[in-house]
Structures are given as C-alpha cells and as structure tokens.
Protein backbone atom coordinates (compact mmCIF):
# COMPACT_ATOMS: atom_id res chain seq x y z
CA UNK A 1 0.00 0.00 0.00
CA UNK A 2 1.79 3.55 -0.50
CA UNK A 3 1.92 6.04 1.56
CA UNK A 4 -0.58 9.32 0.90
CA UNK A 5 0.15 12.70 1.86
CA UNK A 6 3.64 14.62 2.30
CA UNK A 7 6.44 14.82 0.14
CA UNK A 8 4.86 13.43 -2.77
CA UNK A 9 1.22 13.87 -1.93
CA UNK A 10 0.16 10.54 -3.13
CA UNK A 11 2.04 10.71 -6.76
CA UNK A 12 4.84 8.59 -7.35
CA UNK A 13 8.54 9.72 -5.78
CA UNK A 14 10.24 10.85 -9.15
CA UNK A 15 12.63 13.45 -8.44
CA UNK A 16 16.08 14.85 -10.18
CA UNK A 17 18.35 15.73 -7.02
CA UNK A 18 21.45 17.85 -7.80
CA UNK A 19 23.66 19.27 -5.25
CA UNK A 20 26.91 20.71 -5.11
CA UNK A 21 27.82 19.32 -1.25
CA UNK A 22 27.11 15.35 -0.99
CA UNK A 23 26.29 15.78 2.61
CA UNK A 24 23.80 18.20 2.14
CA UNK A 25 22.44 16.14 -1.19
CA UNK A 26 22.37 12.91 1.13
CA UNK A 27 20.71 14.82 3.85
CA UNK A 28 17.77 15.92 1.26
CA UNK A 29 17.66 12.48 -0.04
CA UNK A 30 17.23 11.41 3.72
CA UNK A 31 14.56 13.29 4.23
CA UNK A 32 12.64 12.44 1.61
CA UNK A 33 12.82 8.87 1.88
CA UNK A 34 12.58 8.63 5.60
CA UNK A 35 9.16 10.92 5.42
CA UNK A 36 7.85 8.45 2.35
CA UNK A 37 8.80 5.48 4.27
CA UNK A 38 6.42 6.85 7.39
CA UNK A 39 3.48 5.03 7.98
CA UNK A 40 1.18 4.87 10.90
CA UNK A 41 2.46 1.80 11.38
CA UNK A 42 6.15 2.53 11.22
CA UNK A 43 5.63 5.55 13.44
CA UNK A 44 4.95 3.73 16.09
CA UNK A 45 8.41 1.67 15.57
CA UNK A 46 10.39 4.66 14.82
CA UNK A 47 9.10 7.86 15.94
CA UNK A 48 10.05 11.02 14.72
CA UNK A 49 12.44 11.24 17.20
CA UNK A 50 14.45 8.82 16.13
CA UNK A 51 15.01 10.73 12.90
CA UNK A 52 18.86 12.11 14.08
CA UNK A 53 19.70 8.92 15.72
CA UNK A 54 18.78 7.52 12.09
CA UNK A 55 21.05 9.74 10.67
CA UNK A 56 23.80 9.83 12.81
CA UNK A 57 26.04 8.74 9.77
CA UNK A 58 25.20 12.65 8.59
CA UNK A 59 25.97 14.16 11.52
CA UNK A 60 29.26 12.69 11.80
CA UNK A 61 30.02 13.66 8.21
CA UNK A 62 29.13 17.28 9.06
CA UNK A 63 31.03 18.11 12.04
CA UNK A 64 34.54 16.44 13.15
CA UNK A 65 32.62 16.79 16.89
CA UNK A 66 31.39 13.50 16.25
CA UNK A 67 34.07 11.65 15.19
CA UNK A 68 35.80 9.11 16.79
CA UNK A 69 39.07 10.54 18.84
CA UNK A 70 41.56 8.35 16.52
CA UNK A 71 40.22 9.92 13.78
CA UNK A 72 41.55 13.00 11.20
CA UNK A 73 40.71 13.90 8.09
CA UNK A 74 43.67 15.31 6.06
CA UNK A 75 43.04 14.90 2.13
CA UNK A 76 45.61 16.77 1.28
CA UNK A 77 48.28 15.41 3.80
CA UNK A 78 49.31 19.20 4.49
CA UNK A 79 48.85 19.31 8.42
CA UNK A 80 45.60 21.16 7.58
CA UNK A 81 42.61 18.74 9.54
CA UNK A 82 39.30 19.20 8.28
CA UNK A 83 36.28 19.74 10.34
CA UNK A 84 33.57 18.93 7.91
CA UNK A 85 32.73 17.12 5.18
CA UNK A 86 29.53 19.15 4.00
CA UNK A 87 26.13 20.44 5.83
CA UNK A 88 23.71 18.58 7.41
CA UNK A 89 20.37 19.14 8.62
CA UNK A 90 16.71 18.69 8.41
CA UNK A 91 13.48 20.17 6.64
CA UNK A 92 11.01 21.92 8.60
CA UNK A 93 8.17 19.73 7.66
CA UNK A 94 7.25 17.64 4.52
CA UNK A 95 4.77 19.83 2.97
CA UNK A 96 6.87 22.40 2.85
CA UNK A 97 10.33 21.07 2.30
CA UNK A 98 12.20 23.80 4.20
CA UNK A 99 15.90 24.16 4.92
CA UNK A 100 17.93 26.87 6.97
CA UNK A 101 18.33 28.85 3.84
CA UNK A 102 14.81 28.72 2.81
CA UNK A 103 13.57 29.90 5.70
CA UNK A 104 16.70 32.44 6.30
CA UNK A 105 17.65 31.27 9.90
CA UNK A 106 21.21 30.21 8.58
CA UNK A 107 23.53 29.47 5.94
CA UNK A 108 22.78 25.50 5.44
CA UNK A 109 20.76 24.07 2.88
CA UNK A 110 18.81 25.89 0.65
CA UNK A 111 15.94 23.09 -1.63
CA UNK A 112 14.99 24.78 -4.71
CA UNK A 113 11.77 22.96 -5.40
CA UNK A 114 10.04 22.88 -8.79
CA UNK A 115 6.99 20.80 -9.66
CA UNK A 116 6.75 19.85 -12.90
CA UNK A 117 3.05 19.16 -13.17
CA UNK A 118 2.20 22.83 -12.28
C-alpha cells in the first residue's frame, strides 16, 4: 500500500536531485525517503524522534565533533585537519520542504523545489 500525503502527496517519488555538497544532497535524499517510508504503522516503531539517531552517519560527516578521537581527516596530507565534510540538517516539515536557507535562519541548505506538473 503507499503512503498518501507529504512529500509526494500521493504521486509517485520521481525526483532529479542535484547538489553541489554530498552531505547536504544525502541529507535531502534522507529526508525524503525517511518521510515516504512513514506510515502509521512505522511511526509507532520509529518515531520522529528517532530521525537524528537515524542519521547519525550525517551528523558525523558534518562536524569532526562526532568523530571518533583516533580519527583525522587530512586529504591533502598538508597538516591542515578538516572539520567537515559538507552540511547537514533537516526540513522543517514535509509539505513544505524547508531548509535553513529557505527559511533564512542560517547558511545551510537551501531546496529549490520545482513541480513539474504545475
């Protein structure tokens, strides 16, 4: 049975994602899929709050906080560490689709949304 309502408002999930950080693109992607996945059902399993724990794998990739002590990133292998791999966070809701940027509370993602059957 698929889900109705929010992101996709009962259509099928057929979306073009392009992003110029991968951790930001993966946190969109994220977002999507864990909102489409959400049933009543599911819900109860793995309630909303769950959502960061979820994607912890983001959060790590966003800030060198989270990493593991033995752990330093150094592409480069010039002394200089870095101390993030890209952005990560979450919409405001899925009828919206709202990031930081969108909403102008910070410099995070910004989701440029176009439907095509408008």
């Amino acid at each position: 049975m698929r889900k109705t309502g929010a992101p996709f408002n009962n259509d099928y999930p057929n979306s073009i994602l392009i992003g110029q950080d991968p951790v930001a693109l993966e946190s969109v992607c994220f977002d999507i899929l864990f909102e489409e996945c959400l049933t009543d059902k599911s819900k109860e399993t793995y309630p909303i709050t769950l959502k960061n724990e979820i994607a912890d794998y983001l959060l790590q990739c966003a800030s060198a906080e989270y990493w593991p002590d033995s752990i330093n990133y150094d592409p480069e292998a010039d002394g200089t560490v870095l101390e993030s791999l890209g952005v990560f966070e979450h919409w405001n809701n899925a009828a919206e689709k709202k990031y930081s940027r969108n909403l102008g509370t910070g410099e995070g993602i910004e989701l440029i949304y176009t439907d095509m059957a408008e």
